[in-house]
N, C-alpha and C. Protein backbone atom coordinates (compact mmCIF):
# COMPACT_ATOMS: atom_id res chain seq x y z
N UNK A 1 0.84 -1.18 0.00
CA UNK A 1 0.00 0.00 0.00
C UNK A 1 0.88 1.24 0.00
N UNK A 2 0.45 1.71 -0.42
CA UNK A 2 1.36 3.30 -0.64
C UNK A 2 0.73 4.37 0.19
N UNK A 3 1.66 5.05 0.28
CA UNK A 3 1.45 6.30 1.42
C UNK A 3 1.75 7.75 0.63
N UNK A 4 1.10 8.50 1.16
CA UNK A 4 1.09 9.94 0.30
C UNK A 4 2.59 10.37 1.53
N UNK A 5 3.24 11.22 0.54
CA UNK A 5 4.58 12.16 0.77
C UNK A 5 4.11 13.68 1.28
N UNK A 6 3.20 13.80 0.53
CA UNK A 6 3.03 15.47 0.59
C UNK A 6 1.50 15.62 0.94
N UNK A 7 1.09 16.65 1.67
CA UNK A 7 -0.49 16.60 2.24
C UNK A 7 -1.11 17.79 1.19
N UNK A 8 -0.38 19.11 1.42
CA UNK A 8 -0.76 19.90 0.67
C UNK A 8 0.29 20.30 -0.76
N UNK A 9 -0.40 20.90 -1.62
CA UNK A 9 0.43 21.50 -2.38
C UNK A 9 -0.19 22.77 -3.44
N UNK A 10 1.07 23.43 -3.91
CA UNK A 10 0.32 24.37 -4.41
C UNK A 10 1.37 24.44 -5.38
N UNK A 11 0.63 25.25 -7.00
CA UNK A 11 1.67 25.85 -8.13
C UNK A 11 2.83 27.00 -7.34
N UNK A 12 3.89 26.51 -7.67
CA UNK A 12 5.25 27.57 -7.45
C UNK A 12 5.34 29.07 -8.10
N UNK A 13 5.36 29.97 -7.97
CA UNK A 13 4.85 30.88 -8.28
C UNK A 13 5.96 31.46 -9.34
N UNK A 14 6.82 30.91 -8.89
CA UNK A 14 8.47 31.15 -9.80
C UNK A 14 8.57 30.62 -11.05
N UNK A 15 7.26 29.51 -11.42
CA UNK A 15 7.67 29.44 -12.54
C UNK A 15 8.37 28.55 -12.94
N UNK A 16 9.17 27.53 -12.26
CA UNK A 16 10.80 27.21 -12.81
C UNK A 16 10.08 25.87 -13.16
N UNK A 17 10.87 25.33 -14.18
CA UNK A 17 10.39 23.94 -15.01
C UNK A 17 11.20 23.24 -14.46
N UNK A 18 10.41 21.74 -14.06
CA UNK A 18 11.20 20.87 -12.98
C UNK A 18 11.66 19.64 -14.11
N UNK A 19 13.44 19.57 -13.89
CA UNK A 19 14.37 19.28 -14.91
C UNK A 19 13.43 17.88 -15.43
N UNK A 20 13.69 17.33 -16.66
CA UNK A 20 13.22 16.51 -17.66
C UNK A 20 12.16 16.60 -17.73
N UNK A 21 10.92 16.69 -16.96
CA UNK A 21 9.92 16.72 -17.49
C UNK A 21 8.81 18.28 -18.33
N UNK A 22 9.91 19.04 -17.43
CA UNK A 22 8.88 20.14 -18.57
C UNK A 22 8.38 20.94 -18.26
N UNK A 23 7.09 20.38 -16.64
CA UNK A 23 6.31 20.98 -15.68
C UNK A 23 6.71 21.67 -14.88
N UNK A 24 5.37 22.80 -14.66
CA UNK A 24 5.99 23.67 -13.65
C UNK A 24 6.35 23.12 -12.43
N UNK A 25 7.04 23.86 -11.53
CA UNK A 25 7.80 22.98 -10.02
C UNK A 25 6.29 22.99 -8.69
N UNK A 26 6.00 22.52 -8.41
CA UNK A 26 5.37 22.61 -7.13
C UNK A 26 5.48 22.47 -5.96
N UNK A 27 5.06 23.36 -4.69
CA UNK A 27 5.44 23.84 -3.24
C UNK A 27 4.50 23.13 -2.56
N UNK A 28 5.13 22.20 -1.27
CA UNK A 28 4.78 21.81 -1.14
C UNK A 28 4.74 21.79 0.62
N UNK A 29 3.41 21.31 1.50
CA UNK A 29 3.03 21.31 2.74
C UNK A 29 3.30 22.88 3.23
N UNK A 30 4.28 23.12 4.51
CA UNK A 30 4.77 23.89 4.75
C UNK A 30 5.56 25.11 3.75
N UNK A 31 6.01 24.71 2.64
CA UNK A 31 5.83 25.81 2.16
C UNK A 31 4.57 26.50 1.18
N UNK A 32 3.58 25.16 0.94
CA UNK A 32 2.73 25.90 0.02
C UNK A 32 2.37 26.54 0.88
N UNK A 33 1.90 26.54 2.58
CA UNK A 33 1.23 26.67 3.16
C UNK A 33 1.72 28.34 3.42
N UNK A 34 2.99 28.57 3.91
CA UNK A 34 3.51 29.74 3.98
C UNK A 34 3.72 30.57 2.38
N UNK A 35 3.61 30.08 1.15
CA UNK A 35 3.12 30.99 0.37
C UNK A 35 1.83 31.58 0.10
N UNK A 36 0.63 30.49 0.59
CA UNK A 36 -0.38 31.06 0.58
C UNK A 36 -0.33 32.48 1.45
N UNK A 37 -0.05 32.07 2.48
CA UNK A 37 -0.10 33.17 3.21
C UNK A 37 -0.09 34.87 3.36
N UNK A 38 1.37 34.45 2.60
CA UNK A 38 2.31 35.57 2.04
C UNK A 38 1.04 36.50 0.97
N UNK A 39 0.50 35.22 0.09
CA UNK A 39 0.22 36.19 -1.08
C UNK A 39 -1.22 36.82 -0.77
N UNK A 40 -2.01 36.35 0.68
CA UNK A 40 -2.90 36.81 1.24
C UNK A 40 -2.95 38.01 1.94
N UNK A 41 -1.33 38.40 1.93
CA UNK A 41 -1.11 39.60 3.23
C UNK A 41 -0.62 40.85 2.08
N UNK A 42 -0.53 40.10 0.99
CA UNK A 42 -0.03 41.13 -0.10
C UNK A 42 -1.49 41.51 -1.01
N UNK A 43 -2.31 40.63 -0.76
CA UNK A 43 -3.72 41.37 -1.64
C UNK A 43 -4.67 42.15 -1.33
N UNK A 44 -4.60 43.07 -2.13
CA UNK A 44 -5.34 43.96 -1.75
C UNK A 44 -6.82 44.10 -2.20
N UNK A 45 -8.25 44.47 -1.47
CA UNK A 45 -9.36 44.09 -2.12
C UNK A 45 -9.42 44.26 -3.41
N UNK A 46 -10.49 43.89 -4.00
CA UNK A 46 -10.97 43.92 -5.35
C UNK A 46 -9.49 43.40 -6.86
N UNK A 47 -8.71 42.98 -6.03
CA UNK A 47 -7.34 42.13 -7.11
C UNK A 47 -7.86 41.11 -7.73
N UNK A 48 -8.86 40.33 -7.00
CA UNK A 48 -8.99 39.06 -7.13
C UNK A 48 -10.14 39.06 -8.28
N UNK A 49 -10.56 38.64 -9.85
CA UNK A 49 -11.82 39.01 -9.91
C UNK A 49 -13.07 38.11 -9.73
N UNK A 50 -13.19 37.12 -9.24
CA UNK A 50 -14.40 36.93 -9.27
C UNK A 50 -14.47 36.61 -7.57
N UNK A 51 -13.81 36.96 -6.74
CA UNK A 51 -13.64 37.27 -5.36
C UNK A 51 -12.88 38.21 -4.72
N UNK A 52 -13.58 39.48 -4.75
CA UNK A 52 -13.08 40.93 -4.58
C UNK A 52 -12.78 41.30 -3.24
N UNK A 53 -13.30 40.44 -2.09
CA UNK A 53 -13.03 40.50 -0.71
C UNK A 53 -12.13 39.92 -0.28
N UNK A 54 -11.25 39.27 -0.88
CA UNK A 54 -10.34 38.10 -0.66
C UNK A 54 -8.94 38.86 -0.02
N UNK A 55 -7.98 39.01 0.48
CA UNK A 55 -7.02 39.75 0.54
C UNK A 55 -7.32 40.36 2.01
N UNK A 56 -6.01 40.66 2.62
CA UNK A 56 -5.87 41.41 3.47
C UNK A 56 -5.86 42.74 3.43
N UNK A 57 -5.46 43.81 2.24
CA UNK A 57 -6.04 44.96 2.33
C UNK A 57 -5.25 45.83 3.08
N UNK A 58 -3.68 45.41 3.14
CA UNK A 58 -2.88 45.94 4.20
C UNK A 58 -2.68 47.11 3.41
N UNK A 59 -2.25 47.62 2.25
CA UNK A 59 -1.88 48.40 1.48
C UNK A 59 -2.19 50.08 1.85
N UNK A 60 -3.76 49.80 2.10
CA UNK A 60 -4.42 51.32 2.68
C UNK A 60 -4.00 51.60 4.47
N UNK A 61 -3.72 50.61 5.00
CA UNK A 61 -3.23 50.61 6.28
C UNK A 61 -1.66 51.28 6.61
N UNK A 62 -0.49 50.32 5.26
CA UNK A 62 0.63 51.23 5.67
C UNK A 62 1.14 52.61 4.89
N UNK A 63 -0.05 53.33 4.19
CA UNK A 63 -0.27 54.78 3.86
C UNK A 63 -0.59 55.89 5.18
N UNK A 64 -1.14 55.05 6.38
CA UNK A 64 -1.49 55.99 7.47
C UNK A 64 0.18 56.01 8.12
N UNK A 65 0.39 57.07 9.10
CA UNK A 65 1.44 57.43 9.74
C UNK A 65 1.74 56.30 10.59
N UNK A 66 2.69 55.55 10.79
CA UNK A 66 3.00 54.41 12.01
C UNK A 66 2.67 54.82 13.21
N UNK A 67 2.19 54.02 13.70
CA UNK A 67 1.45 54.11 15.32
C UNK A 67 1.23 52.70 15.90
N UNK A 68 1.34 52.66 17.68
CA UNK A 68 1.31 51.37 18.13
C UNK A 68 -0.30 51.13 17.79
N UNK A 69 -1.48 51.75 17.76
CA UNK A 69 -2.45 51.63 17.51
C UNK A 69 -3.22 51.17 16.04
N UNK A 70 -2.13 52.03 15.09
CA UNK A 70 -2.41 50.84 13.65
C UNK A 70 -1.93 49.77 13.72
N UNK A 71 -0.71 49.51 14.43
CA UNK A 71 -0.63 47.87 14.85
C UNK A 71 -1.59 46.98 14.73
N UNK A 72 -2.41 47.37 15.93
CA UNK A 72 -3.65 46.65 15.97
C UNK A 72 -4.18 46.31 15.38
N UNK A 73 -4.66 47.14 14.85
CA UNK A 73 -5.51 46.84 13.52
C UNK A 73 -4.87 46.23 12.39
N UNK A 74 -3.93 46.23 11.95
CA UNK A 74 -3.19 45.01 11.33
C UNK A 74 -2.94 43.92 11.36
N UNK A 75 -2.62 43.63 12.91
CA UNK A 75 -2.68 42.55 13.19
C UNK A 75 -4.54 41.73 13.75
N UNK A 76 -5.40 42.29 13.47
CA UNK A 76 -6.67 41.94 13.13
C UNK A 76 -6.85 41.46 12.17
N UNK A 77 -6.57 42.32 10.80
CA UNK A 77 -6.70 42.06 9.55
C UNK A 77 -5.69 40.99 9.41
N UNK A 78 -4.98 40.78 9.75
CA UNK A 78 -4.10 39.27 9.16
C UNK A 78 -5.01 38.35 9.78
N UNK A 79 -4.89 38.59 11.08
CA UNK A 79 -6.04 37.01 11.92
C UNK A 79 -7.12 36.82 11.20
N UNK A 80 -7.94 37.99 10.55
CA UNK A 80 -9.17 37.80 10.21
C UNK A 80 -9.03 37.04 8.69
N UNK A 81 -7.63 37.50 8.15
CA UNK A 81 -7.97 36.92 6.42
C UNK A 81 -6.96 35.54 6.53
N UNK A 82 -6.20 35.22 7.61
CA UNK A 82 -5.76 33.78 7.75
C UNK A 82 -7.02 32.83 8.23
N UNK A 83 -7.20 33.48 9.34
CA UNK A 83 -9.02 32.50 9.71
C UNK A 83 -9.71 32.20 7.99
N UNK A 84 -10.08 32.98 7.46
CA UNK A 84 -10.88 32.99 6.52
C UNK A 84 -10.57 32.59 5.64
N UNK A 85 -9.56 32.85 4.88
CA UNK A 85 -9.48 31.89 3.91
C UNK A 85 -8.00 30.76 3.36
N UNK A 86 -7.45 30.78 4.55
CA UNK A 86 -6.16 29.27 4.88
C UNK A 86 -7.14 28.76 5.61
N UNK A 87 -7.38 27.65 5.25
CA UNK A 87 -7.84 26.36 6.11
C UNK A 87 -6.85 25.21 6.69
N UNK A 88 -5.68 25.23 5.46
CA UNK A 88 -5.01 24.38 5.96
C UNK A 88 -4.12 25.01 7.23
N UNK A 89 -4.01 26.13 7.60
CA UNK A 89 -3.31 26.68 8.91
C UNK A 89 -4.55 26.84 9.94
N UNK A 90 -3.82 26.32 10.93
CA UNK A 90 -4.85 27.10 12.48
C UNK A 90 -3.68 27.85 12.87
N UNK A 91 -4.50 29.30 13.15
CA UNK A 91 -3.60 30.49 13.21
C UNK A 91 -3.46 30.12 15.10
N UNK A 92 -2.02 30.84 15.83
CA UNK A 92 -1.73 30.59 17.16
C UNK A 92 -1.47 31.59 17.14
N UNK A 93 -0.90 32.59 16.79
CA UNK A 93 -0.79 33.93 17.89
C UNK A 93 -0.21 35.17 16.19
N UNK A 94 -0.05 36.12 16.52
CA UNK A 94 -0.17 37.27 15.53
C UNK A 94 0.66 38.46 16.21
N UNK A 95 1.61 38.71 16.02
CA UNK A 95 2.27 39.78 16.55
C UNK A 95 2.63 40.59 15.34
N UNK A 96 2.15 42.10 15.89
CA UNK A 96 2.84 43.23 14.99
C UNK A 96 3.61 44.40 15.58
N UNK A 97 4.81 44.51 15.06
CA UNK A 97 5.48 45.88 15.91
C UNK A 97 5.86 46.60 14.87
N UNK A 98 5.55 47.87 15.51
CA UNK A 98 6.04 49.04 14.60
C UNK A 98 7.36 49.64 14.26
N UNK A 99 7.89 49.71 13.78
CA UNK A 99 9.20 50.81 13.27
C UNK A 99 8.78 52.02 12.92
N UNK A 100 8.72 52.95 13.51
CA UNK A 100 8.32 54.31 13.41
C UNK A 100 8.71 55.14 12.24
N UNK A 101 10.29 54.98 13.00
CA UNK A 101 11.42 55.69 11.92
C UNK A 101 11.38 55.25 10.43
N UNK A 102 10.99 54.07 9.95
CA UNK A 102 10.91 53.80 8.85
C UNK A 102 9.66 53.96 8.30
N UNK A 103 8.65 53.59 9.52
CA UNK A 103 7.58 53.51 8.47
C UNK A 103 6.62 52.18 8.01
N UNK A 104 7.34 51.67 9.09
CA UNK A 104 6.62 49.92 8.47
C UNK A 104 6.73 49.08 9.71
N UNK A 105 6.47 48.00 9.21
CA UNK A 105 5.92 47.27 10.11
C UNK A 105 6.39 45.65 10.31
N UNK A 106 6.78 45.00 11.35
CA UNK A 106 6.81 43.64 11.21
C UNK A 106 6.18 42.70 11.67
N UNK A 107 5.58 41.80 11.22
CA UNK A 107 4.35 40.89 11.49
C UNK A 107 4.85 39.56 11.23
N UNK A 108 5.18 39.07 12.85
CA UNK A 108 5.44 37.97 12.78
C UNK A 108 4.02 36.46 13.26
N UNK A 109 3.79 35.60 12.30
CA UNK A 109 2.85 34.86 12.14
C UNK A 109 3.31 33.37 13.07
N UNK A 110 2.40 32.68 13.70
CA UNK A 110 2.63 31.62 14.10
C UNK A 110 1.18 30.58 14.10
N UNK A 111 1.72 29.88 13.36
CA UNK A 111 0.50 28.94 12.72
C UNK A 111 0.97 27.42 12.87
N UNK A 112 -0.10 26.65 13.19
CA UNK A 112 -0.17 25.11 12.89
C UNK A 112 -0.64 24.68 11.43
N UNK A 113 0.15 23.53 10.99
CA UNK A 113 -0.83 23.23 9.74
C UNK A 113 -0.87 22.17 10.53
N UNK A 114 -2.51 21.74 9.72
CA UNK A 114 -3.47 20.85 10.16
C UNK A 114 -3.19 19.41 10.25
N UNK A 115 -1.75 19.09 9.61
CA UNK A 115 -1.50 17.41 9.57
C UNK A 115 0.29 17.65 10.33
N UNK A 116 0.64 18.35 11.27
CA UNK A 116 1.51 18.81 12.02
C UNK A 116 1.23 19.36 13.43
N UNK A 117 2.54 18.58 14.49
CA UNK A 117 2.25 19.25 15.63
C UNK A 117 2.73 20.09 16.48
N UNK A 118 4.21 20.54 15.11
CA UNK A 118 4.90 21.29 15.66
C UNK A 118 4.34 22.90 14.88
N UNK A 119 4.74 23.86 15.50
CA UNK A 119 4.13 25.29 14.99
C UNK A 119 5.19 25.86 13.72
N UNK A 120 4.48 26.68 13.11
CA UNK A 120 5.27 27.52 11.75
C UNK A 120 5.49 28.92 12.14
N UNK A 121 6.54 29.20 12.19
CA UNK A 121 6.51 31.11 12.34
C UNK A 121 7.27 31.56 11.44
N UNK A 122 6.67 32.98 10.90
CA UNK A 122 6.95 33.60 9.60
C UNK A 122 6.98 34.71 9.85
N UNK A 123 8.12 35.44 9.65
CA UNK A 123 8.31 37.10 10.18
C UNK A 123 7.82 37.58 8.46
N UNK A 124 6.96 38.75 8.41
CA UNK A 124 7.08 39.24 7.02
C UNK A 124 6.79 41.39 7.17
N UNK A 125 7.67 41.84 6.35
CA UNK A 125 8.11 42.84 6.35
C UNK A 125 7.09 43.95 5.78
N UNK A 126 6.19 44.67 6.63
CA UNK A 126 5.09 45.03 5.88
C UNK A 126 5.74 46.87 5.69
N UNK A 127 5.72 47.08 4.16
CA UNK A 127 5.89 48.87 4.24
C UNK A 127 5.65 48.92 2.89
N UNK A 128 5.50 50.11 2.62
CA UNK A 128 4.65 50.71 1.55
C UNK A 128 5.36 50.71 0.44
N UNK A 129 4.76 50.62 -0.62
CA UNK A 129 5.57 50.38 -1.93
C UNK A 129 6.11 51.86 -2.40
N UNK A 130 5.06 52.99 -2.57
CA UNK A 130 5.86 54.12 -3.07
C UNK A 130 6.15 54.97 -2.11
């Protein structure tokens, strides 16, 4: 009887053709799981089109002036769009701290995936594009 290797997986976003056969490369468990993520904290509403709510929406958040109080609210909006739409993560805790002087923000993530019992943490670098 055979046993599955990989639980989750997802298309690689890079693109890269996996040698002899041709196909694109695919990410797999823990990392599909932490790219989903990523590309959830980078969307902004209405990107998506035939699901315009989808996305975290951080974008209009790091245009306001840094404050421990937009913190908050950032780190809401991640809990709320990891709850919602990663299933394969159960979110454990959400930390955001501010950098004033720069302007941005770091949001470090700590998540279970669902066929694991050890935890995932993911620091990701939130600041404004222009």
């Amino acid at each position: 009887m055979a046993t599955l290797q990989h639980v989750f997986s997802d298309i690689d976003f890079t693109f890269t053709k996996v040698p002899g056969v041709g196909d694109i490369a695919v990410s797999y468990d823990q990392h599909a799981v932490i790219r989903s993520i990523r590309n959830l904290l980078l969307t902004n509403h209405f990107e998506r089109l035939f699901n315009p709510g989808m996305g975290a929406n951080l974008t209009a958040l790091l245009f306001e002036n840094a404050s421990p109080t937009l913190s908050v609210s950032i780190q809401n909006e991640i809990s709320s769009v990891i709850t919602k739409y990663e299933p394969r993560a159960t979110l454990d805790s959400v930390a955001v701290s501010v950098n004033p002087d720069l302007n941005s923000y770091n949001a470090t993530i700590q998540f279970y995936l669902k066929n694991q019992a050890t935890p995932t943490t993911i620091t990701v670098l939130l600041e404004r594009n222009r």
